[in-house]
Protein backbone atom coordinates (compact mmCIF):
# COMPACT_ATOMS: atom_id res chain seq x y z
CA UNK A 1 51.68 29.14 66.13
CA UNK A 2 49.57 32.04 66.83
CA UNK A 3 53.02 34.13 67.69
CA UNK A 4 54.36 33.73 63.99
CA UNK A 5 53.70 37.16 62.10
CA UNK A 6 54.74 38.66 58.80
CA UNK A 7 54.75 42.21 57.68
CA UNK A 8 53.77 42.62 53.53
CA UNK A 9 55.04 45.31 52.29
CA UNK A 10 53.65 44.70 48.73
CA UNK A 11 56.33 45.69 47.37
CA UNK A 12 57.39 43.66 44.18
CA UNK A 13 61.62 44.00 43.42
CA UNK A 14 62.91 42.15 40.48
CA UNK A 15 66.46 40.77 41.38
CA UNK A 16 68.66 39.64 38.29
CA UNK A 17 72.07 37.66 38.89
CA UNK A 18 73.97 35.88 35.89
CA UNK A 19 70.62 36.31 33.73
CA UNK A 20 68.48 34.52 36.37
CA UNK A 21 65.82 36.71 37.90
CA UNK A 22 63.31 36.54 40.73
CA UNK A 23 60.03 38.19 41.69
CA UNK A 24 59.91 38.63 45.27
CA UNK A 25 57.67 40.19 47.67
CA UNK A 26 59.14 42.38 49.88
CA UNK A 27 58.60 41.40 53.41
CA UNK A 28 59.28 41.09 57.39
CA UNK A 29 59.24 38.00 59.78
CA UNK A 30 58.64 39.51 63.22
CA UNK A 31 58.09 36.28 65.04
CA UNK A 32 59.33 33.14 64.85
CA UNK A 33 62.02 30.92 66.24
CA UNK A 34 62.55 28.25 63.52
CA UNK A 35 61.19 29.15 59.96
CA UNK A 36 61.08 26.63 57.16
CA UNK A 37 61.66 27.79 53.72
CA UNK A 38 60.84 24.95 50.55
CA UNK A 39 60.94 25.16 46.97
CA UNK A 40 62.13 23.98 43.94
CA UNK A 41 65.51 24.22 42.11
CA UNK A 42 65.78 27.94 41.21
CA UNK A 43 62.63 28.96 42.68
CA UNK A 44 63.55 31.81 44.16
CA UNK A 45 63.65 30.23 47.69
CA UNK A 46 67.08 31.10 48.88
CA UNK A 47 66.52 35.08 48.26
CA UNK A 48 63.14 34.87 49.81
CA UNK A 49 64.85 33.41 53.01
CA UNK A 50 67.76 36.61 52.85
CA UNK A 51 65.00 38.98 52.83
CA UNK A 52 63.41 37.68 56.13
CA UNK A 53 66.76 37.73 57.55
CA UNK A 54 67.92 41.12 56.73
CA UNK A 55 63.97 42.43 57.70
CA UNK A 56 65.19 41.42 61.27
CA UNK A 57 67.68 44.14 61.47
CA UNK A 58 69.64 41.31 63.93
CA UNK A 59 73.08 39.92 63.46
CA UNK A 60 73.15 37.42 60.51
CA UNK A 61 74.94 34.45 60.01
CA UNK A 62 74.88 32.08 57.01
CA UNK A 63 75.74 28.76 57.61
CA UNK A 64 76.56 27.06 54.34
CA UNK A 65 76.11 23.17 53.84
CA UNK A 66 77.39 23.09 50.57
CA UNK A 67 80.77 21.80 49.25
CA UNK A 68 82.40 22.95 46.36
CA UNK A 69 83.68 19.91 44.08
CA UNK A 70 83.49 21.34 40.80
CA UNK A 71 83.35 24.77 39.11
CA UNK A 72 79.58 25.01 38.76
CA UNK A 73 79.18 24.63 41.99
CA UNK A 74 82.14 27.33 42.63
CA UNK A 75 79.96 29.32 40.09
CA UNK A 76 76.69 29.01 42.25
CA UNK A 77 78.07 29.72 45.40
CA UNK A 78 79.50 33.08 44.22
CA UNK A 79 76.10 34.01 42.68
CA UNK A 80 74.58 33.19 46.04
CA UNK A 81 77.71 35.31 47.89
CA UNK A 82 76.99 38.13 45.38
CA UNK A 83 72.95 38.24 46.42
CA UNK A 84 73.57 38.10 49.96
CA UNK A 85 76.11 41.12 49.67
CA UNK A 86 78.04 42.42 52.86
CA UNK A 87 77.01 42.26 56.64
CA UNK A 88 77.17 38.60 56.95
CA UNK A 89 78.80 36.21 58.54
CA UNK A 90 79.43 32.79 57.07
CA UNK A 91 80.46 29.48 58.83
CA UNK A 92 80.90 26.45 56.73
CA UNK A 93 79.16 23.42 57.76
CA UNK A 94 78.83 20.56 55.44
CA UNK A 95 77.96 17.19 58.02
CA UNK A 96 77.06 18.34 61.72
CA UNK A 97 75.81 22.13 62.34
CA UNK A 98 75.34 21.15 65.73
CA UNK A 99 77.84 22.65 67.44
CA UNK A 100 77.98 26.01 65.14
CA UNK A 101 74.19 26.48 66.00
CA UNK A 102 74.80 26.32 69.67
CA UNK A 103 77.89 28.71 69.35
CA UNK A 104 74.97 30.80 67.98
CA UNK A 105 73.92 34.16 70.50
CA UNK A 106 70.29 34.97 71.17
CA UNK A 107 70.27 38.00 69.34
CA UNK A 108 71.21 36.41 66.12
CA UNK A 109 69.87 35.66 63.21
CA UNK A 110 70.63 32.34 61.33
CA UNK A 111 69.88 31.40 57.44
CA UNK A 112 70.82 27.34 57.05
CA UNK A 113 71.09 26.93 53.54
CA UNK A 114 70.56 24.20 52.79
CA UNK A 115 69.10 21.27 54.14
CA UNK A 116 69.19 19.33 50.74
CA UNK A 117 73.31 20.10 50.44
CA UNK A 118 72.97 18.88 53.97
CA UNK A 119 71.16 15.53 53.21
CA UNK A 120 72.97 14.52 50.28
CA UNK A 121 76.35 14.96 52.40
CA UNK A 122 75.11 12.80 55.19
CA UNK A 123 74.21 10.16 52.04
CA UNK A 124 77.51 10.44 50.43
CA UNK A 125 79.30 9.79 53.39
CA UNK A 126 77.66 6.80 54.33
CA UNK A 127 75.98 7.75 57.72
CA UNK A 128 72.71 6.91 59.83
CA UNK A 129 70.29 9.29 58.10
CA UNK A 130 67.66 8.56 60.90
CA UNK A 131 70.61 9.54 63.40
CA UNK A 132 71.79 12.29 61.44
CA UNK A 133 68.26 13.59 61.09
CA UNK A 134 67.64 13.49 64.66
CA UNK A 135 70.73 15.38 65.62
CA UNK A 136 69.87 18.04 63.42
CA UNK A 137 66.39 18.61 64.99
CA UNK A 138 67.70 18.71 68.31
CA UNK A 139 70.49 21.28 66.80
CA UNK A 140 67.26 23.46 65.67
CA UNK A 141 65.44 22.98 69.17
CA UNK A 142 68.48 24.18 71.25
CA UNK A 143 69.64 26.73 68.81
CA UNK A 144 69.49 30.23 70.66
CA UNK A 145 69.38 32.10 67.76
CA UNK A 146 66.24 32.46 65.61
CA UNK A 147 66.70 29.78 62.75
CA UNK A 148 65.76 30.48 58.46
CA UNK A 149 65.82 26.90 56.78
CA UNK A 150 66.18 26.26 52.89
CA UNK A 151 65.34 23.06 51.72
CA UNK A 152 64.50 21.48 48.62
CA UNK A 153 60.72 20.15 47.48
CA UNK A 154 61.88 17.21 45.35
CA UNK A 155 59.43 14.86 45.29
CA UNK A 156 57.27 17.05 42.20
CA UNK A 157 58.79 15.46 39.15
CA UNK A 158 59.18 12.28 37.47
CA UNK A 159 60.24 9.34 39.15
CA UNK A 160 63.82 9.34 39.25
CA UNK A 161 65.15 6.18 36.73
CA UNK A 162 68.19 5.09 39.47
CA UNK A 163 67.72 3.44 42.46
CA UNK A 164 69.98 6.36 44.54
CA UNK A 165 68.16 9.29 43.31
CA UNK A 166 65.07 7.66 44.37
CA UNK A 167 66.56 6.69 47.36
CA UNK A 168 67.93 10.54 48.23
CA UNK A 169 63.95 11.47 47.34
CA UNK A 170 62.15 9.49 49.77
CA UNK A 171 64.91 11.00 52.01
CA UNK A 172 64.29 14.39 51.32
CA UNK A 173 61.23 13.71 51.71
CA UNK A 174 61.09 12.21 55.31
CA UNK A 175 63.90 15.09 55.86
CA UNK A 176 60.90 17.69 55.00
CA UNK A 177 58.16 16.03 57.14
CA UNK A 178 59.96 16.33 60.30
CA UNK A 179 61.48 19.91 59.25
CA UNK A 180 58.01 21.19 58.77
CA UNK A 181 56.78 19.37 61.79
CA UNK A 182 59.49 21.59 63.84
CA UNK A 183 58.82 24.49 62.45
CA UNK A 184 56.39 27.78 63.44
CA UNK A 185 56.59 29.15 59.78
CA UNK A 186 56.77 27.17 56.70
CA UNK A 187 56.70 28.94 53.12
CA UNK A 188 57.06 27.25 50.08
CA UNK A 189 58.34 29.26 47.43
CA UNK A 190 57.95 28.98 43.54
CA UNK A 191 58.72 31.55 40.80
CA UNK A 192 59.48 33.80 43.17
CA UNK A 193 56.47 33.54 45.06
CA UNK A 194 55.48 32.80 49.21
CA UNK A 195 52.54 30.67 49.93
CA UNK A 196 52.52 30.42 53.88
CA UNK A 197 52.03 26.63 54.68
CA UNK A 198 51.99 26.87 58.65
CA UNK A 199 51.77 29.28 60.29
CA UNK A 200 49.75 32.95 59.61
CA UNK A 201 50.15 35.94 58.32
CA UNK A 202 49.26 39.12 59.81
């Protein structure tokens, strides 16, 4: 762990997008291979996670998990399209990344967003989630590209009053563990805000 670095540049931007707005601290990831990125629903998280890409300066690809069934979802996606702006390359991904990750080249830079899309495909589809989980980590591992994670902390609120949504939060839970576990850097996010979790800052 004693590799991972980040640059501050203390320098606080306000972003606005369809009257939503973030604070975020300006900043550079210099070293690490897998970087873990949590928050909660509209923290901020995702933009966070573009900025350490773009610090790279190396060839960025966005590999989205999501599927669009409905026209909020069509809504979010283009707000998330619109913050990213040009100069990236996006491969859709919604059940097994494995073989996009490994298509990946050494000098690039990938931002998986998100893990929690991710999970609640894998659920909705019926399949092995300890399986599932395990291919993704060894997707991560061999990935030659350096890897940005989103992923959801869901486990803050109130207990959920169905027995799926509990079931998807001890999930995403598990899910979080063993993303963390993988990772060099893990920040969690929340209005706006980094709090390194692993990992330093230098």
């Amino acid at each position: 762990m004693s590799g991972v670095k980040l640059d501050f540049l203390f320098l606080t931007t306000v972003l606005t997008k369809n009257r939503e707005s973030w604070i975020i601290r300006k900043v550079r990831i210099l070293h690490s291979k897998y970087t873990l990125i949590i928050g909660g629903a509209a923290s901020g998280k995702s933009a966070f996670a573009e900025q350490l890409v773009v610090s790279t300066g190396k060839s960025r690809k966005y590999l989205a998990t999501s599927q669009v069934f409905d026209q909020e979802m069509r809504t979010k996606v283009n707000r998330h399209l619109a913050q990213r702006g040009t100069g990236w390359t996006t491969i859709e991904e919604p059940h097994e990344p494995g073989p996009a990750l490994s298509a990946l080249a050494e000098g690039d830079i990938c931002l998986f967003d998100c893990a929690t899309m991710w999970l609640s495909n894998q659920m909705l589809a019926g399949a092995d989630l300890e399986a599932a989980q395990g291919r993704l980590l060894e997707a991560i591992r061999a990935c030659p590209a350096q890897v940005v994670m989103v992923t959801n902390e869901v486990g803050h609120g109130i207990v959920p009053e169905n027995a799926l949504a509990r079931e998807f939060r001890e999930a995403q839970g598990r899910l979080n563990i063993a993303l963390a576990a993988e990772a060099d850097l893990v920040v969690l996010v929340t209005a706006g805000l980094p709090l390194v979790l692993k990992g330093r800052l230098q």
